[in-house]
C-alpha atoms as a PDB file:
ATOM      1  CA  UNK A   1    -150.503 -85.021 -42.575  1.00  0.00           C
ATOM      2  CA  UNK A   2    -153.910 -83.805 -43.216  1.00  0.00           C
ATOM      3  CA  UNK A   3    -155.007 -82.579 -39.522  1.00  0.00           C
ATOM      4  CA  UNK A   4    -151.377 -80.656 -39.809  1.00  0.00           C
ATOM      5  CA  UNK A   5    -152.521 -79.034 -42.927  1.00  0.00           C
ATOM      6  CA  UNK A   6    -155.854 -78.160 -41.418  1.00  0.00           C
ATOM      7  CA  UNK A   7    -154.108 -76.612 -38.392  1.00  0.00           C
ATOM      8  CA  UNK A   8    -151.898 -74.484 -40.344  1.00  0.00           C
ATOM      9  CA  UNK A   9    -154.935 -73.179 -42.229  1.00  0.00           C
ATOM     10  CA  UNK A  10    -156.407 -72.449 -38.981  1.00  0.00           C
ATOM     11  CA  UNK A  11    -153.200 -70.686 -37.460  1.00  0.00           C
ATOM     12  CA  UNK A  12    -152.384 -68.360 -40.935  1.00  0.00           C
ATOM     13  CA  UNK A  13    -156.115 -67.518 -41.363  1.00  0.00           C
ATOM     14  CA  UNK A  14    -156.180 -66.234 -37.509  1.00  0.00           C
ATOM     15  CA  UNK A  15    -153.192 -64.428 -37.989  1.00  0.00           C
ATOM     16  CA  UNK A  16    -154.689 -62.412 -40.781  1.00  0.00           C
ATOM     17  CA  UNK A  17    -157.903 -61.917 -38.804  1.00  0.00           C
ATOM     18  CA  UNK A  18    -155.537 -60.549 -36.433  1.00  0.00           C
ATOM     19  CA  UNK A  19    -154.345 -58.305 -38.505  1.00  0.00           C
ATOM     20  CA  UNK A  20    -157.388 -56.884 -40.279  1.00  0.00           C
ATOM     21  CA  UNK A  21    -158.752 -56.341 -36.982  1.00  0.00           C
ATOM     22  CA  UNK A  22    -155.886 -54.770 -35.229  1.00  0.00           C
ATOM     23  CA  UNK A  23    -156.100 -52.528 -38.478  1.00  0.00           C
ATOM     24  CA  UNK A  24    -159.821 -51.855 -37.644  1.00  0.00           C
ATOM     25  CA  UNK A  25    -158.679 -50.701 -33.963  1.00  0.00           C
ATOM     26  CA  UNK A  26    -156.429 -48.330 -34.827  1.00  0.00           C
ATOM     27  CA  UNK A  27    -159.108 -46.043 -36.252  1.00  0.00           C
ATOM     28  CA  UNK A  28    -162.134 -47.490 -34.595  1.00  0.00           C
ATOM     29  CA  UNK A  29    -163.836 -45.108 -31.632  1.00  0.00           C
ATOM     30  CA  UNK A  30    -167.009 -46.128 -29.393  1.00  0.00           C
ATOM     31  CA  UNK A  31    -169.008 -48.984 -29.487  1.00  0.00           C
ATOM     32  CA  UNK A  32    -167.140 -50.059 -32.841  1.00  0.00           C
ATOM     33  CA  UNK A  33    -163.845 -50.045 -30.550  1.00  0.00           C
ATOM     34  CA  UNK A  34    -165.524 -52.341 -27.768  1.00  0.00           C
ATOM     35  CA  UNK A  35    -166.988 -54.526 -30.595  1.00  0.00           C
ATOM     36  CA  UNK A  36    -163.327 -55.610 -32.382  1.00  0.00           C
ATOM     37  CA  UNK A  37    -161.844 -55.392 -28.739  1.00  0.00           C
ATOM     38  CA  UNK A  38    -164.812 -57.954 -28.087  1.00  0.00           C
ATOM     39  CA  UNK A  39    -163.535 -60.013 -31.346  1.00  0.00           C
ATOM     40  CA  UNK A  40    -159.681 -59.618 -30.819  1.00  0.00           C
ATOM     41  CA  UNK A  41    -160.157 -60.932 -27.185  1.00  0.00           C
ATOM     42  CA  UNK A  42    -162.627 -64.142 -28.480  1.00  0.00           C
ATOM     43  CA  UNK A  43    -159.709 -64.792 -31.085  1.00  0.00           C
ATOM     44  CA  UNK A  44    -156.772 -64.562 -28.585  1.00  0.00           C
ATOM     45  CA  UNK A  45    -157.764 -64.465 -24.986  1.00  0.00           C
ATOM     46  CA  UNK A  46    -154.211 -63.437 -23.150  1.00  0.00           C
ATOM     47  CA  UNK A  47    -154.196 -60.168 -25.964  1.00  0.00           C
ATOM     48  CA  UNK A  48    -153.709 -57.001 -24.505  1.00  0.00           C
ATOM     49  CA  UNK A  49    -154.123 -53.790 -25.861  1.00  0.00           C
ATOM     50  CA  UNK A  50    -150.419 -52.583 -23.936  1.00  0.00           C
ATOM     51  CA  UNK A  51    -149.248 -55.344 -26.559  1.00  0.00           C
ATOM     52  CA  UNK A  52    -150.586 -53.383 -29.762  1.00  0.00           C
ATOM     53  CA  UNK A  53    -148.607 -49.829 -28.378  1.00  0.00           C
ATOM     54  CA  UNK A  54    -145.679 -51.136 -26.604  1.00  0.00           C
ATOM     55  CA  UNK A  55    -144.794 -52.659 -30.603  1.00  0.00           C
ATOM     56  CA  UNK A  56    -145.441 -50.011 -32.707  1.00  0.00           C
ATOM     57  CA  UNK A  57    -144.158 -47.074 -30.279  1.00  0.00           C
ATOM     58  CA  UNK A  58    -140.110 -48.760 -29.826  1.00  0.00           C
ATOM     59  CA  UNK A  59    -138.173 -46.586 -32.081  1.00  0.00           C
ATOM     60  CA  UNK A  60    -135.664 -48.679 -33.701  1.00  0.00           C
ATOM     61  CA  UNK A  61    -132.826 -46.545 -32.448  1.00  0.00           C
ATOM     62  CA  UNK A  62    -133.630 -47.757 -28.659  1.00  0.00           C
ATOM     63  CA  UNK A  63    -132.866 -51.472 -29.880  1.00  0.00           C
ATOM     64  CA  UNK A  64    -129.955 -53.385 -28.071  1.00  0.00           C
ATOM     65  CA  UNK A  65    -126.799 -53.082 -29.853  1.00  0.00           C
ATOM     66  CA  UNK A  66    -125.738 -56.080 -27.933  1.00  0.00           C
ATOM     67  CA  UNK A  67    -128.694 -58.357 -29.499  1.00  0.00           C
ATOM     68  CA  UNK A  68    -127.618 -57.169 -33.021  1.00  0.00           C
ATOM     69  CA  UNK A  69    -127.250 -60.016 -35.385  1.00  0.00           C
ATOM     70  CA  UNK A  70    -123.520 -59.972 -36.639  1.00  0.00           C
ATOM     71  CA  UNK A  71    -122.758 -60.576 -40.714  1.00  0.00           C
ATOM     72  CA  UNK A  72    -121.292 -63.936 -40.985  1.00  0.00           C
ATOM     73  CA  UNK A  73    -118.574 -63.788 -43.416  1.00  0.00           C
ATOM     74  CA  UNK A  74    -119.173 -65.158 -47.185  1.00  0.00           C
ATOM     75  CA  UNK A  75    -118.854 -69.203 -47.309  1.00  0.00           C
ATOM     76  CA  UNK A  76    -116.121 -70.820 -48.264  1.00  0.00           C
ATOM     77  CA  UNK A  77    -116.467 -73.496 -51.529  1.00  0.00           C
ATOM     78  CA  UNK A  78    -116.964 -76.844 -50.421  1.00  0.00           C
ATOM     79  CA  UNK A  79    -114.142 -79.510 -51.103  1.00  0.00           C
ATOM     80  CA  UNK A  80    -114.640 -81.716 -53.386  1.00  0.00           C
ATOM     81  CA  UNK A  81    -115.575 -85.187 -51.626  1.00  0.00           C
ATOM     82  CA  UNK A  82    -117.449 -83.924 -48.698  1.00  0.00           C
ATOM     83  CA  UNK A  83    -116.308 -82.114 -45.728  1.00  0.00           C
ATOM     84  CA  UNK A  84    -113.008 -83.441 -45.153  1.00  0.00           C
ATOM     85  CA  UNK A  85    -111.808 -83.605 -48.248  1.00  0.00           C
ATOM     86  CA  UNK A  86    -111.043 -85.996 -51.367  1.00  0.00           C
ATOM     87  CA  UNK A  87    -111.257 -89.638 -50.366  1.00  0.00           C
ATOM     88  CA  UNK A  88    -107.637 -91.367 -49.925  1.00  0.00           C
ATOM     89  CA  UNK A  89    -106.547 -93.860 -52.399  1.00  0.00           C
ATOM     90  CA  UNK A  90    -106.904 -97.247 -50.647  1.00  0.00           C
ATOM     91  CA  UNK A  91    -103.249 -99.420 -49.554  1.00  0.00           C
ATOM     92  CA  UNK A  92    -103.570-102.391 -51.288  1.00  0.00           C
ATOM     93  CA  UNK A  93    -103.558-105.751 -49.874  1.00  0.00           C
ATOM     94  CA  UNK A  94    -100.294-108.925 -50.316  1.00  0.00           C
END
């Protein structure tokens, strides 16, 4: 359980790396631009920087209306007894 912790640690702390360096690249120009480009692309070598526009430019608006969750309608109160119902009352035995 402990190298899964230490994974996880390493995954979230990336992410937020990720993040605070993406940040830095939106306002970065010049050298400072190829030096987090340099750091985003050591931290996640398939990255692209197509990736960083193609998710911030997609209007909402554009999204498929087919891939639209649907509401699920409100649950229903469990019986009591489980899910098929109250237990039967046992036939007895002669």
């Amino acid at each position: 359980m402990i190298e899964r912790q230490m994974e996880l640690k390493r995954r979230y702390h990336r992410k937020a790396k990720m993040r605070k360096l993406k940040a830095k690249l939106a306002t970065a120009t010049g050298a400072d631009r190829e030096k987090v480009l340099y750091k985003i692309k050591r931290l996640s070598p398939w990255w692209t920087e197509a990736s960083l526009t193609q998710k911030h430019n997609t209007p909402k608006a554009a999204a498929d209306p087919a891939k639209e969750k649907k509401e699920r309608p409100a649950a229903k109160p469990k019986a009591e007894g489980g899910p098929k119902g109250p237990p039967k009352p046992k036939a007895e035995k002669k």
